[in-house]
C-alpha atoms as a PDB file:
ATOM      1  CA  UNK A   1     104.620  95.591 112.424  1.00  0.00           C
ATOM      2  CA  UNK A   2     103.206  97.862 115.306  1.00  0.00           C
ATOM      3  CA  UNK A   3     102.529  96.394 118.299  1.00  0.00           C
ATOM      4  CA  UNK A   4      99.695  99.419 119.298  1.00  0.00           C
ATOM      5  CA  UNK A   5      96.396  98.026 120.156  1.00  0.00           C
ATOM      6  CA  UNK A   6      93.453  99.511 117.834  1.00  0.00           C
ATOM      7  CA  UNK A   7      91.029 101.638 119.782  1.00  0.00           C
ATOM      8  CA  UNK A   8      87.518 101.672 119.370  1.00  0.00           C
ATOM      9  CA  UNK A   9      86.189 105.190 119.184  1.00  0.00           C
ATOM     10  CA  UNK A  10      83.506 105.953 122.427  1.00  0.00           C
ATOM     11  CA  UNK A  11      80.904 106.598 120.008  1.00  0.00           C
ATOM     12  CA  UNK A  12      80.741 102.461 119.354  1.00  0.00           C
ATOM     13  CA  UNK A  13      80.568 101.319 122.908  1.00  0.00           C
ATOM     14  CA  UNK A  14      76.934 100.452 122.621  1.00  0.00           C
ATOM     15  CA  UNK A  15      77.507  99.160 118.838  1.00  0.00           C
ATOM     16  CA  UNK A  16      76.603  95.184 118.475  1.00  0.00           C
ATOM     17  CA  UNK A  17      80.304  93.106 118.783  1.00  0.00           C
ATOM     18  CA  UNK A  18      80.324  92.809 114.757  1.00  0.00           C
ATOM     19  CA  UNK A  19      79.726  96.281 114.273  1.00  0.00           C
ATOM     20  CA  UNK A  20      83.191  96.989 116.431  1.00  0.00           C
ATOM     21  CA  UNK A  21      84.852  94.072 114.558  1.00  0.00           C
ATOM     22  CA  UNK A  22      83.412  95.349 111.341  1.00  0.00           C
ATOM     23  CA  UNK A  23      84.694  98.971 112.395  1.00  0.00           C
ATOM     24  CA  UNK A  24      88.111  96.916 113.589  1.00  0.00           C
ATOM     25  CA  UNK A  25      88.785  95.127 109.721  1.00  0.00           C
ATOM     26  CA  UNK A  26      88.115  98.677 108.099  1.00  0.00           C
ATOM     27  CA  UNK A  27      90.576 100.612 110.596  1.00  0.00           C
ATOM     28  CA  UNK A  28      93.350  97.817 109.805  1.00  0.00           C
ATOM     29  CA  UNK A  29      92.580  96.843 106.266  1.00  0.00           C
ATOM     30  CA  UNK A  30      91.575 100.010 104.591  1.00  0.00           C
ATOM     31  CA  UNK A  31      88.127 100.361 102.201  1.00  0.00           C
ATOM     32  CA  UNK A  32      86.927  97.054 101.718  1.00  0.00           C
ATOM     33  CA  UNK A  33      83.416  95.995  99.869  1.00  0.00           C
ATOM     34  CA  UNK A  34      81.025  93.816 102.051  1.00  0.00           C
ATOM     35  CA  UNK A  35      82.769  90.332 100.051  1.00  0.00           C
ATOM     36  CA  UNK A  36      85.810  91.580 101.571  1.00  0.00           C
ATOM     37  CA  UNK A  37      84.639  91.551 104.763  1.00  0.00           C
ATOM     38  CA  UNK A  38      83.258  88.913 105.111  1.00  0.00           C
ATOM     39  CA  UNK A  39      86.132  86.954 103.553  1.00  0.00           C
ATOM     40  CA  UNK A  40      88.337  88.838 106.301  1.00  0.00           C
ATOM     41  CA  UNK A  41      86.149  88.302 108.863  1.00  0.00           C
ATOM     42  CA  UNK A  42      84.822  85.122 108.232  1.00  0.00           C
ATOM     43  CA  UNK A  43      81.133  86.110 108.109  1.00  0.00           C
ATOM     44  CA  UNK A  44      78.300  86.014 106.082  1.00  0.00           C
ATOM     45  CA  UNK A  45      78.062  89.020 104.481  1.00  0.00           C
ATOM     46  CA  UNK A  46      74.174  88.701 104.439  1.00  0.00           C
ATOM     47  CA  UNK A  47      74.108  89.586 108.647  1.00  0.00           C
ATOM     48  CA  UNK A  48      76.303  93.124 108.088  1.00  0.00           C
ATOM     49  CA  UNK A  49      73.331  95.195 107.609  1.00  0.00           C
ATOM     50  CA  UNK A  50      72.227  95.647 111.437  1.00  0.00           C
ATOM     51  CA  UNK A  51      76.002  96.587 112.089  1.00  0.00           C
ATOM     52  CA  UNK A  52      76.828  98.905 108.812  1.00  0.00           C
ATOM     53  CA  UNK A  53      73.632 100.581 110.436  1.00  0.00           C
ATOM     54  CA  UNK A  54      75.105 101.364 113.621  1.00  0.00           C
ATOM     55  CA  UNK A  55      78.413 102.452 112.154  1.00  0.00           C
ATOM     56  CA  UNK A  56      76.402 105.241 109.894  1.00  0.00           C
ATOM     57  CA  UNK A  57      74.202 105.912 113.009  1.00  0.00           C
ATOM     58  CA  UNK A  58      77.907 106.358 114.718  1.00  0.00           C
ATOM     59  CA  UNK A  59      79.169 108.861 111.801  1.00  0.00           C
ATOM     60  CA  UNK A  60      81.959 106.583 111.488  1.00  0.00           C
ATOM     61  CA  UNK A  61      81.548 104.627 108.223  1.00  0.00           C
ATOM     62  CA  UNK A  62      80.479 105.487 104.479  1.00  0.00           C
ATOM     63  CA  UNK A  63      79.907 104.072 101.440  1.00  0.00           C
ATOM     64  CA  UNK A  64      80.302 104.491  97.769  1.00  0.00           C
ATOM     65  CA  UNK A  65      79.582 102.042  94.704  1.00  0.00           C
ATOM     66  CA  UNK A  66      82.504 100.752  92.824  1.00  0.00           C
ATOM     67  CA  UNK A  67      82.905 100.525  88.944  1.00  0.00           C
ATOM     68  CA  UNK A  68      81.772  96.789  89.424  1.00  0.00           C
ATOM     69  CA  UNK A  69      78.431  97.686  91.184  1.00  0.00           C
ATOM     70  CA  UNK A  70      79.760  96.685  94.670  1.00  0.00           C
ATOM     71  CA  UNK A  71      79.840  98.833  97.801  1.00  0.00           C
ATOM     72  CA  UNK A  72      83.092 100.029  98.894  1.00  0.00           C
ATOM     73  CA  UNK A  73      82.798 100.610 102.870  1.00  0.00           C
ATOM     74  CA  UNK A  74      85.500 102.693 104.765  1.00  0.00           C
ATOM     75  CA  UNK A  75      86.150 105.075 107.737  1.00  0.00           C
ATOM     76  CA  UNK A  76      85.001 108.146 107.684  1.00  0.00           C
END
């Protein structure tokens, strides 16, 4: 396992905390759908929306829909 610390892009210092940790679980974990995430990150998937905003605002983060009629989020 690496021991190099992650490193938030520039562009996010004035993202919201969730939006870095969102940002954070992608960069680590790959695409994940917003169940995912909040499973990983222990939050309710319902209060992502103000931070997926800021990532797209950041050009960092897109989207796609899955077979299952999820969203798949990863890093752009």
């Amino acid at each position: 396992m690496s021991n190099d610390a992650l490193t938030i892009p520039a562009d996010l210092t004035s993202c919201s905390p969730k939006a870095k940790l969102i940002y954070s679980a992608l960069a680590m974990n790959g695409p994940l759908t917003r169940q995912q995430l909040g499973e990983t990150l222990r939050l309710d998937p319902d209060y992502f929306d103000h931070a997926f905003n800021q990532l797209r605002e950041a050009d960092v983060v897109w989207s796609r829909p899955t077979s299952t009629g999820e969203t798949l989020y990863s890093l752009r």
